[in-house]
C-alpha atoms as a PDB file:
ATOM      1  CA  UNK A   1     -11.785   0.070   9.912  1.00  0.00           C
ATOM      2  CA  UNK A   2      -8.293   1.354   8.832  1.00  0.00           C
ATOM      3  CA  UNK A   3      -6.756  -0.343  11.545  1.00  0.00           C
ATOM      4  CA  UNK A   4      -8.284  -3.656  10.686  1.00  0.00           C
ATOM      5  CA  UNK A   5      -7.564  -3.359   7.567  1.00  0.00           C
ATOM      6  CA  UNK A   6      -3.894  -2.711   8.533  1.00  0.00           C
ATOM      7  CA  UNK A   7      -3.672  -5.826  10.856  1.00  0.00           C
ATOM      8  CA  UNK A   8      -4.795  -7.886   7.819  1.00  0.00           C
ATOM      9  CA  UNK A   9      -2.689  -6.694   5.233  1.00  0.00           C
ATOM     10  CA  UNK A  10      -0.832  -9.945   4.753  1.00  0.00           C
ATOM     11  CA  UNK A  11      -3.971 -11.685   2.981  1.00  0.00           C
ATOM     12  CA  UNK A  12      -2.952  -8.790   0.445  1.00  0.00           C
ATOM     13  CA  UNK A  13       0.654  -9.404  -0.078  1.00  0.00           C
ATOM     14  CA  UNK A  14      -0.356 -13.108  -0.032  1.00  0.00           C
ATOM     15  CA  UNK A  15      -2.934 -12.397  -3.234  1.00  0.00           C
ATOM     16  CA  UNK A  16       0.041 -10.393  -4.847  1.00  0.00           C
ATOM     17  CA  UNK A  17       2.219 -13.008  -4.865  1.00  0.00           C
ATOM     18  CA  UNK A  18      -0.424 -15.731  -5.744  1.00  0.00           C
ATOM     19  CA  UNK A  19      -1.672 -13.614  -9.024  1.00  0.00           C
ATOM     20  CA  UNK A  20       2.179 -12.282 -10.441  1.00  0.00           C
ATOM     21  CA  UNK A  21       1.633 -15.646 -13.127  1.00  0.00           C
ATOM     22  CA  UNK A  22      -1.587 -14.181 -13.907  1.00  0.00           C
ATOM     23  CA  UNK A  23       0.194 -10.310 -14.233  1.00  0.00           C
ATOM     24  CA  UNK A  24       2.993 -11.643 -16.271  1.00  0.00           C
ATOM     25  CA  UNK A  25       0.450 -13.655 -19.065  1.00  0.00           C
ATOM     26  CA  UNK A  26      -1.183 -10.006 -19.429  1.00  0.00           C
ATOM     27  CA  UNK A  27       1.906  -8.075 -19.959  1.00  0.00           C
ATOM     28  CA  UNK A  28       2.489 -10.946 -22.767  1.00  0.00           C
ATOM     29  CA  UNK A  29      -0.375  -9.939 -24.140  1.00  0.00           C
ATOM     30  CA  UNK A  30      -0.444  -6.225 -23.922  1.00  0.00           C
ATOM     31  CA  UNK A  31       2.717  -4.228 -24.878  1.00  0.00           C
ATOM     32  CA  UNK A  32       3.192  -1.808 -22.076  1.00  0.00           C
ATOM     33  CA  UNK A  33       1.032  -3.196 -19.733  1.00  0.00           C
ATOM     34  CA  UNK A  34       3.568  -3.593 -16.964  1.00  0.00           C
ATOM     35  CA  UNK A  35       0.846  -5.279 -14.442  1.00  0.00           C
ATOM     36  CA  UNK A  36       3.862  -7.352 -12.808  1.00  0.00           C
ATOM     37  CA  UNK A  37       5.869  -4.057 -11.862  1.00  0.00           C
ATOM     38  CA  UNK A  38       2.651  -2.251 -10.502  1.00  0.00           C
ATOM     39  CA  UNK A  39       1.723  -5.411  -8.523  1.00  0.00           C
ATOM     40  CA  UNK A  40       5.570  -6.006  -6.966  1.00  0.00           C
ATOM     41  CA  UNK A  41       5.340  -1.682  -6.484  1.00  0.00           C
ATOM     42  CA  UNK A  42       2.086  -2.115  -4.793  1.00  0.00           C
ATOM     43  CA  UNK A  43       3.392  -4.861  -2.441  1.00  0.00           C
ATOM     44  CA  UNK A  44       6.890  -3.349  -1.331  1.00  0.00           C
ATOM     45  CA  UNK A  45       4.165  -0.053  -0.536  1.00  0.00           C
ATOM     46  CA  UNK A  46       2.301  -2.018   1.595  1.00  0.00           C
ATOM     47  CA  UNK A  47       5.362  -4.311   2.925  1.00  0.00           C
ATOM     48  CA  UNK A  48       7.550  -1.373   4.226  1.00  0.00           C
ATOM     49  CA  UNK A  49       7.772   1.391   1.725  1.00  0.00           C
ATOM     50  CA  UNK A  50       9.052   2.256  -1.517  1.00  0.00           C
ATOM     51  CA  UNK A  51      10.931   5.694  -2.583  1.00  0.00           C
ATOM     52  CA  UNK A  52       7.636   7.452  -3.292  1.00  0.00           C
ATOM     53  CA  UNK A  53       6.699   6.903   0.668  1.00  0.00           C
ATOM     54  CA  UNK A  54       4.783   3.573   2.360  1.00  0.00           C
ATOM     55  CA  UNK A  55       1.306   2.449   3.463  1.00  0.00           C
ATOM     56  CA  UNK A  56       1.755   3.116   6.665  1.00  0.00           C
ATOM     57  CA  UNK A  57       2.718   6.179   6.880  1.00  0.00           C
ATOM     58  CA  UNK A  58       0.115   7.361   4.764  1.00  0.00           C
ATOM     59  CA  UNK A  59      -2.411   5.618   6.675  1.00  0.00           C
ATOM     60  CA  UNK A  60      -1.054   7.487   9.688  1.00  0.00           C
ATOM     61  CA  UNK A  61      -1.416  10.665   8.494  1.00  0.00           C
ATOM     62  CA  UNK A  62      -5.147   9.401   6.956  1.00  0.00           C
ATOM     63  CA  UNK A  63      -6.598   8.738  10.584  1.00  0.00           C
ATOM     64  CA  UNK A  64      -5.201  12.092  11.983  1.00  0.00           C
ATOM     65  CA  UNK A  65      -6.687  14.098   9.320  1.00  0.00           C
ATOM     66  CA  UNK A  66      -9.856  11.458  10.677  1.00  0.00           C
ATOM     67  CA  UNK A  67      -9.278  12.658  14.046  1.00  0.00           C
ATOM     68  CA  UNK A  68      -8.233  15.937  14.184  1.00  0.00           C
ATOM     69  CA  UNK A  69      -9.763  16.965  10.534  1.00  0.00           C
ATOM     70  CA  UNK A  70      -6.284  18.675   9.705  1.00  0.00           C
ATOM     71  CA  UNK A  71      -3.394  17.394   7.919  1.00  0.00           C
ATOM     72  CA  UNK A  72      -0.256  16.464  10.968  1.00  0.00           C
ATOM     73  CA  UNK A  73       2.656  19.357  11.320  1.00  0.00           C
ATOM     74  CA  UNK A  74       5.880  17.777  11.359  1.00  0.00           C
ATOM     75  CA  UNK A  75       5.488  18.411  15.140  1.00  0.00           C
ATOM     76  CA  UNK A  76       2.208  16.456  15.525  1.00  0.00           C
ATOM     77  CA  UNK A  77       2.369  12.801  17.181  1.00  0.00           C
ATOM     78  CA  UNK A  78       0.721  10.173  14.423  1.00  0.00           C
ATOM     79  CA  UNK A  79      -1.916   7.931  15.733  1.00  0.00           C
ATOM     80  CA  UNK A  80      -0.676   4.163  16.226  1.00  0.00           C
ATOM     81  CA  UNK A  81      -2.332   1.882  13.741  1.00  0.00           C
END
């Protein structure tokens, strides 16, 4: 499941770019919201990775722990997704 999920990420960067308008009328409305920023955030995440660390990586390290039901050592191989 995580690894179709993976290979179909696009339709999620493609509804995070088709919704920013949407995201930008809220943050109109609501001081603070910032809903354009956390959607752009949440796309360069999935895209390739941010500061903070990326999807993929995490996802790695998510279907060891699945596997081996252990969090990876730095030495540990991660599972392809």
């Amino acid at each position: 499941m995580v690894r179709e999920w993976w290979r179909d990420r696009e339709r999620i960067l493609e509804y995070l770019r088709d919704q920013v308008h949407e995201w930008e009328r809220y943050d109109r409305w609501i001081p603070n919201q910032r809903a354009v920023e956390g959607a752009l955030d949440f796309a360069a995440y999935i895209a390739g990775g941010t500061d903070s660390g990326s999807l993929e990586t995490d996802l790695q390290i998510y279907l060891y722990w699945l596997q081996e039901r252990r969090s990876p050592s730095p030495a540990d191989r991660l599972p392809e997704l």
